[in-house]
Protein backbone atom coordinates (compact mmCIF):
# COMPACT_ATOMS: atom_id res chain seq x y z
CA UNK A 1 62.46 220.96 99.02
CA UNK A 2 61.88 218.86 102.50
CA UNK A 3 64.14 217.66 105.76
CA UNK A 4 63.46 215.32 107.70
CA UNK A 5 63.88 215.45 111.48
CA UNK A 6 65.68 212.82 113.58
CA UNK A 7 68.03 211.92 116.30
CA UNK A 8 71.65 212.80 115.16
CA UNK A 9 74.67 214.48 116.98
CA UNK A 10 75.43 217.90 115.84
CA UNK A 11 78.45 217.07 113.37
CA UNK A 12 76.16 214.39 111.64
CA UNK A 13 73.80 216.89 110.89
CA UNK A 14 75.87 218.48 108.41
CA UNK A 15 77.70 215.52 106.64
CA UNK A 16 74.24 213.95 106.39
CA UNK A 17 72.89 217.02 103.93
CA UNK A 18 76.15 217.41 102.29
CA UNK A 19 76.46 213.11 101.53
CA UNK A 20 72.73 212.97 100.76
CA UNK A 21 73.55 214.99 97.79
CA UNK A 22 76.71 213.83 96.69
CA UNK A 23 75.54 211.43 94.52
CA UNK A 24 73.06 213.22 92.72
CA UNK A 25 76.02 215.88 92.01
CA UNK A 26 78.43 213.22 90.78
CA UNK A 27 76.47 212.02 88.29
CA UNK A 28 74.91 215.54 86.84
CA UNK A 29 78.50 216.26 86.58
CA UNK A 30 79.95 213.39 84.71
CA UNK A 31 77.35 213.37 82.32
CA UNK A 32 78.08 217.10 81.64
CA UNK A 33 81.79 216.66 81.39
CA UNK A 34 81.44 213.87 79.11
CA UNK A 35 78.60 215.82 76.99
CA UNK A 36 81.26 218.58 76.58
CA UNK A 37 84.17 216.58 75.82
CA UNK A 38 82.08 214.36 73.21
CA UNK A 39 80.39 216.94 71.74
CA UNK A 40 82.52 219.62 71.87
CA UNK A 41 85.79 218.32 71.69
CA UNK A 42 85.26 214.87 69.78
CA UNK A 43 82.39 215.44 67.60
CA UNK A 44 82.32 218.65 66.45
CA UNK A 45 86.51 219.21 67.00
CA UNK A 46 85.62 222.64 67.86
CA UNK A 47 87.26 223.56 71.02
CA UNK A 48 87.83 221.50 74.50
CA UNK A 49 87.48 224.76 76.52
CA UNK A 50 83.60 223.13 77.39
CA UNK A 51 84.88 220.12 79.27
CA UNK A 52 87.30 222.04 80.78
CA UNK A 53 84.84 224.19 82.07
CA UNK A 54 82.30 221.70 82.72
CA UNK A 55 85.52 219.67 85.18
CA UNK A 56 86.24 223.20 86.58
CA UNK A 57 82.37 223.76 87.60
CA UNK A 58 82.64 219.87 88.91
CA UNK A 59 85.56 220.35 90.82
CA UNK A 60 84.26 223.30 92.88
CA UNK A 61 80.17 221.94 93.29
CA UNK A 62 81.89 218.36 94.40
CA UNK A 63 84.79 220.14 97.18
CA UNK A 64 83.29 222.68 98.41
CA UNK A 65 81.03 221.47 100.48
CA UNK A 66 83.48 218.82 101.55
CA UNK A 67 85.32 221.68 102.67
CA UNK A 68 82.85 222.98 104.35
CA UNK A 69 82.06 219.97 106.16
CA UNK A 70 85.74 220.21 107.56
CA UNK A 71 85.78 223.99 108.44
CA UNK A 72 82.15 223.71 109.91
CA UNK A 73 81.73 220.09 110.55
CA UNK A 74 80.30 220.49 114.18
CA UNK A 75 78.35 223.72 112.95
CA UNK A 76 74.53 224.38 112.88
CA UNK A 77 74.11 227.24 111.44
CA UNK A 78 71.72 227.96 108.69
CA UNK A 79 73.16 229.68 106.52
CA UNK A 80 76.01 227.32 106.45
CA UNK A 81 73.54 224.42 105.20
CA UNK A 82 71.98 226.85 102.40
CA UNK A 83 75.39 227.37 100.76
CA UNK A 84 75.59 223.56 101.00
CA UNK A 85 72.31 224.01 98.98
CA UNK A 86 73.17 226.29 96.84
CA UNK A 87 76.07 223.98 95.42
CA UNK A 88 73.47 221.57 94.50
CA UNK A 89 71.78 223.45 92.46
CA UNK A 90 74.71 225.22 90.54
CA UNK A 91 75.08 221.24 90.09
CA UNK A 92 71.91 220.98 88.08
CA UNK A 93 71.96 224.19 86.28
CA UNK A 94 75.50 223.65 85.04
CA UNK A 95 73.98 220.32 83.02
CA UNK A 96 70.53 221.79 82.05
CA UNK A 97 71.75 225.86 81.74
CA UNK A 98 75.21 225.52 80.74
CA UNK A 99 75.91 222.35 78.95
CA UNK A 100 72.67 222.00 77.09
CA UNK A 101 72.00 225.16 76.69
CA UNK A 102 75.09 228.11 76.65
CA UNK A 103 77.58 225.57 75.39
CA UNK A 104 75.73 224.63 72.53
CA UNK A 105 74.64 228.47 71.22
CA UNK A 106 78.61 229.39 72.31
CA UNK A 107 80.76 226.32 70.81
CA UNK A 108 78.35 224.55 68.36
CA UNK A 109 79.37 225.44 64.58
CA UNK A 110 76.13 227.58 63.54
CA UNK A 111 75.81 230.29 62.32
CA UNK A 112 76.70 233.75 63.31
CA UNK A 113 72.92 235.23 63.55
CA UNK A 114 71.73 232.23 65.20
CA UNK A 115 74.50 232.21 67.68
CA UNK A 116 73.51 235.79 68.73
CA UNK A 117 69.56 235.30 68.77
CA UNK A 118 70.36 232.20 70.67
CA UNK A 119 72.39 233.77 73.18
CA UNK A 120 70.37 236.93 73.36
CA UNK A 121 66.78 235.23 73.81
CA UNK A 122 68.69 233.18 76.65
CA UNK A 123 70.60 235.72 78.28
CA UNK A 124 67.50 238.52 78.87
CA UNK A 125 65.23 235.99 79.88
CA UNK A 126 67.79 234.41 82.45
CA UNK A 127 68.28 237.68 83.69
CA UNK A 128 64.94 238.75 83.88
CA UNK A 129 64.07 235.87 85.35
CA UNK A 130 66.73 236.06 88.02
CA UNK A 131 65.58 239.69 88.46
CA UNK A 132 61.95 238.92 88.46
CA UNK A 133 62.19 235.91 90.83
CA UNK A 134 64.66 237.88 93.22
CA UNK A 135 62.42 241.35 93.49
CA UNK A 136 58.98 239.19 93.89
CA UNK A 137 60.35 236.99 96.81
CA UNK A 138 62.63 239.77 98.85
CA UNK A 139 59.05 242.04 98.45
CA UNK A 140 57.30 238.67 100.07
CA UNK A 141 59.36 238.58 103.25
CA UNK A 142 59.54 242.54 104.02
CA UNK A 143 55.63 242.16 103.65
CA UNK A 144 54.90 238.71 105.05
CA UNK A 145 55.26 237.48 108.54
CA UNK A 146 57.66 234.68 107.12
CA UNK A 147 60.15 235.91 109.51
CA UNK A 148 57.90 235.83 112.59
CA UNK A 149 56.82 232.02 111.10
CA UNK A 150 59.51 230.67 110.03
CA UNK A 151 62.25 231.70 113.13
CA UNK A 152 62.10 231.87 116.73
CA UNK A 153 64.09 234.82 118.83
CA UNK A 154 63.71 234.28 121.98
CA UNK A 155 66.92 231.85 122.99
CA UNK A 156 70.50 232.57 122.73
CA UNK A 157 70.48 231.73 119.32
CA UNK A 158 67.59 232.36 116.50
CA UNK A 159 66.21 228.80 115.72
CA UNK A 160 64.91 228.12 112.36
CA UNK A 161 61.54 226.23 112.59
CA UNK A 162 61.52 222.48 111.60
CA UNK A 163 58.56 223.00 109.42
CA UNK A 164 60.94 225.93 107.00
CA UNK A 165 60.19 224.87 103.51
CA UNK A 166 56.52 224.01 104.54
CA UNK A 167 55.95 227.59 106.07
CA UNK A 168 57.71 229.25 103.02
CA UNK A 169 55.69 227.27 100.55
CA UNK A 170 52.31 227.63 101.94
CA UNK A 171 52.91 231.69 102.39
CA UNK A 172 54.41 232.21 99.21
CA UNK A 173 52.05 230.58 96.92
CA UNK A 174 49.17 232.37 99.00
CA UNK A 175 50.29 235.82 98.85
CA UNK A 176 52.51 235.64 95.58
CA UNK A 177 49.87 234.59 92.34
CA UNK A 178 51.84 236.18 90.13
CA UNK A 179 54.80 234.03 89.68
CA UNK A 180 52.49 231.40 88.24
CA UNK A 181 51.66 233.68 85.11
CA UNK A 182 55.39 235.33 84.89
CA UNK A 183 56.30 231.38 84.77
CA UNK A 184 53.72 230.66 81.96
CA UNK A 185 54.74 233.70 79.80
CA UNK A 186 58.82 233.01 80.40
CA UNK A 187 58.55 229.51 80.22
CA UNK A 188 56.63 229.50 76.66
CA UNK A 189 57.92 232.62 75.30
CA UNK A 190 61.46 231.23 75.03
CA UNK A 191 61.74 227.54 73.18
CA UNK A 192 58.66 229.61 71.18
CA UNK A 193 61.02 231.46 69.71
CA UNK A 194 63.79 228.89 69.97
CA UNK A 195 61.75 226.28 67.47
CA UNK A 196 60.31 229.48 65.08
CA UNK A 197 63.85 230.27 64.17
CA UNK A 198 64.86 226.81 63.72
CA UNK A 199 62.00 226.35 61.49
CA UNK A 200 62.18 229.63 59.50
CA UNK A 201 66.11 229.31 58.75
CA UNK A 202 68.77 227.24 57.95
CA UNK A 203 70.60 228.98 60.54
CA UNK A 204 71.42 225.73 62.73
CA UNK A 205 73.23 223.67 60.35
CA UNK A 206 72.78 219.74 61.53
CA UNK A 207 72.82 219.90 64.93
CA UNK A 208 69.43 219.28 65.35
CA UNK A 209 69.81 216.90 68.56
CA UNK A 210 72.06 219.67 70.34
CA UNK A 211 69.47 222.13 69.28
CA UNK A 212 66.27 220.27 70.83
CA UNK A 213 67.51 219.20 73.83
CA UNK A 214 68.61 223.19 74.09
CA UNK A 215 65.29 224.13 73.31
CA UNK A 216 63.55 221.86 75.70
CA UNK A 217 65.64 222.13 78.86
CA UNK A 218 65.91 225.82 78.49
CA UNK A 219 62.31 226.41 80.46
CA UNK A 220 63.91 224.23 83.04
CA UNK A 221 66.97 225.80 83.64
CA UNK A 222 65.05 229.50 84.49
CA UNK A 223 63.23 227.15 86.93
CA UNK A 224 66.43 226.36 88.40
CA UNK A 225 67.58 230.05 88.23
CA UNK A 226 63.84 230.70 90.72
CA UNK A 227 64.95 227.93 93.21
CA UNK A 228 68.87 228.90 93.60
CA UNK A 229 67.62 232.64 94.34
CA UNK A 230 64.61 231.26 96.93
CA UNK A 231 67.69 229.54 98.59
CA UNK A 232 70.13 232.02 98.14
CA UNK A 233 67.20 234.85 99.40
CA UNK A 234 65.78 232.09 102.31
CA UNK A 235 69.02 230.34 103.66
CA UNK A 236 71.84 232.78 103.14
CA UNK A 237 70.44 236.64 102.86
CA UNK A 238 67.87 236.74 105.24
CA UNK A 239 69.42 234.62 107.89
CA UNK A 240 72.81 236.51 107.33
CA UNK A 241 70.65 239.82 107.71
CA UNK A 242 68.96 238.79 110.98
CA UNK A 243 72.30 237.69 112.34
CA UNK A 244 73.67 241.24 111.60
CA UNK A 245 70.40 242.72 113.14
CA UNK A 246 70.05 240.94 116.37
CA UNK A 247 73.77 239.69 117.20
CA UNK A 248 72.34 236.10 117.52
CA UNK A 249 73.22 233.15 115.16
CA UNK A 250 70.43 231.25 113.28
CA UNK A 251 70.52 227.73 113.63
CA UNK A 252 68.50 224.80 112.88
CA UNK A 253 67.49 222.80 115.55
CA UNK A 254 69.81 219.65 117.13
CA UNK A 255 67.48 217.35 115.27
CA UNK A 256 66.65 218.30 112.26
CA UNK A 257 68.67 217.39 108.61
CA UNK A 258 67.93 220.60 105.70
C-alpha cells in the first residue's frame, strides 16, 4: 500500500485515488458477476440470487466513491480517502471471498454435510481472523508511538505524514511477530481441511473446478479480511478518534495522493 506525492490542487487529490482504482474495481466486478450468472444461474440452473448479489455489491463498490467524490470533492480529509480505500478492497474480497468462495459452499449443488463443513471451516476462521487481526493491530497503536509518527498536531488541522504506510509498516512488523505465525497456522489450516474432505468423501459431487479455485483463494481472501481492518483501524477509526479527541481534522497534506 504506497502514495505518491506530487503537485495537484486539492479537488484532484481525491478524484486521482478514487479514478486510480476504478479500473481495477470494474474488472474484479465483471468477472464476478459473470462467474455468478454462468455458474450459478446458467450452469448449474440453481438460483440467480448470486449475480444479483454479485451486481448489487458492484453497484455500491463502483458509486460510492463517485459519490463521494461529489459530496467531498474539494475535501482532504483522511478518513474520507480510507473509506475510498476501503471500497477497494470490499472490491477484491467480493471476487476472491464471496464469489469463489461463499457462493460456491451456499449455491453449488453438494451435499448437505459438505455445505455445512464448508461454510463452518470458512466462517470461524474469517471471523477469527477478523478478530485476531483487529485485537493485534488496535493493541499496536495504544502501545506504539504510531500516533506520535505517523501525525503531526501542532497546526490547525492534524496532518497525516507523507511517509503513512511506510511508518505503519516498518513499526508493525517490528513490534508485532506474531501475525506472521497466526498467518501460517490460518492460512494452512483451512484449504488443509478443505482438500482432506474432498479427498475422503464424495461429498462434492463434480464440481471439482468450483471446489479448487474455493480451496485455493480461500487463504487469500482472510488476507484481504487483515488489510480491510488495517485500513478500516488506520484511515477511518483512529483518525475519526483523534478528531473527536482534539477538535482538529486530520488531513493529508496538499500534495500528497493515498
Amino acid at each position: 500500500m504506497t502514495h505518491v506525492a506530487v503537485d495537484r490542487d486539492t479537488g484532484s487529490q481525491l478524484r486521482s485515488t478514487i479514478f486510480r482504482g476504478l479500473g481495477a474495481t470494474v474488472l474484479l466486478h465483471g468477472f464476478s458477476i459473470v462467474l455468478a450468472f454462468a455458474a450459478y444461474r446458467y450452469d448449474f440452473e440453481v438460483s440467480s440470487l448470486p449475480g444479483q448479489i454479485s451486481v448489487a455489491l458492484a453497484v455500491l463498490c463502483i458509486f460510492s466513491p463517485l459519490v463521494a467524490l461529489l459530496v467531498f470533492r474539494n475535501t482532504r480529509r483522511f478518513v474520507v480517502f480510507g473509506c475510498v480505500r476501503l471500497f477497494n478492497l470490499l472490491s477484491a474480497y467480493t471476487l476472491v471471498g464471496i464469489t469463489f468462495y461463499y457462493f460456491y459452499f451456499i449455491f453449488a449443488p453438494i451435499s448437505t454435510p459438505a455445505r455445512t463443513i464448508g461454510l463452518l471451516v470458512g466462517s470461524i476462521l474469517t471471523l477469527y481472523w477478523l478478530g485476531f487481526s483487529y485485537r493485534a493491530l488496535s493493541t499496536f497503536i495504544q502501545k506504539s508511538k504510531f500516533v506520535e509518527k505517523a501525525f503531526s498536531t501542532s497546526g490547525v488541522s492534524i496532518q497525516c505524514d507523507d511517509r503513512f504506510f511506510e511508518i505503519l509498516n516498518k513499526l508493525y512488523e517490528e513490534k508485532n511477530p506474531f501475525p506472521a505465525w497466526h498467518t501460517w497456522i490460518v492460512m494452512g489450516v483451512a484449504p488443509f481441511f478443505l482438500v482432506l474432505n474432498r479427498l475422503l468423501s464424495a461429498y462434492f459431487g463434480s464440481q471439482g473446478v468450483l471446489f479448487f479455485i474455493a480451496a485455493i483463494t480461500f487463504p487469500a481472501s482472510l488476507w484481504l479480511i487483515g488489510l480491510t481492518v488495517r485500513v478500516f483501524v488506520t484511515m477511518i477509526q483512529l483518525p475519526l478518534s483523534l478528531e473527536k479527541v482534539s477538535g482538529k481534522s486530520v488531513e493529508i497534506s496538499a500534495d500528497a495522493v493515498f
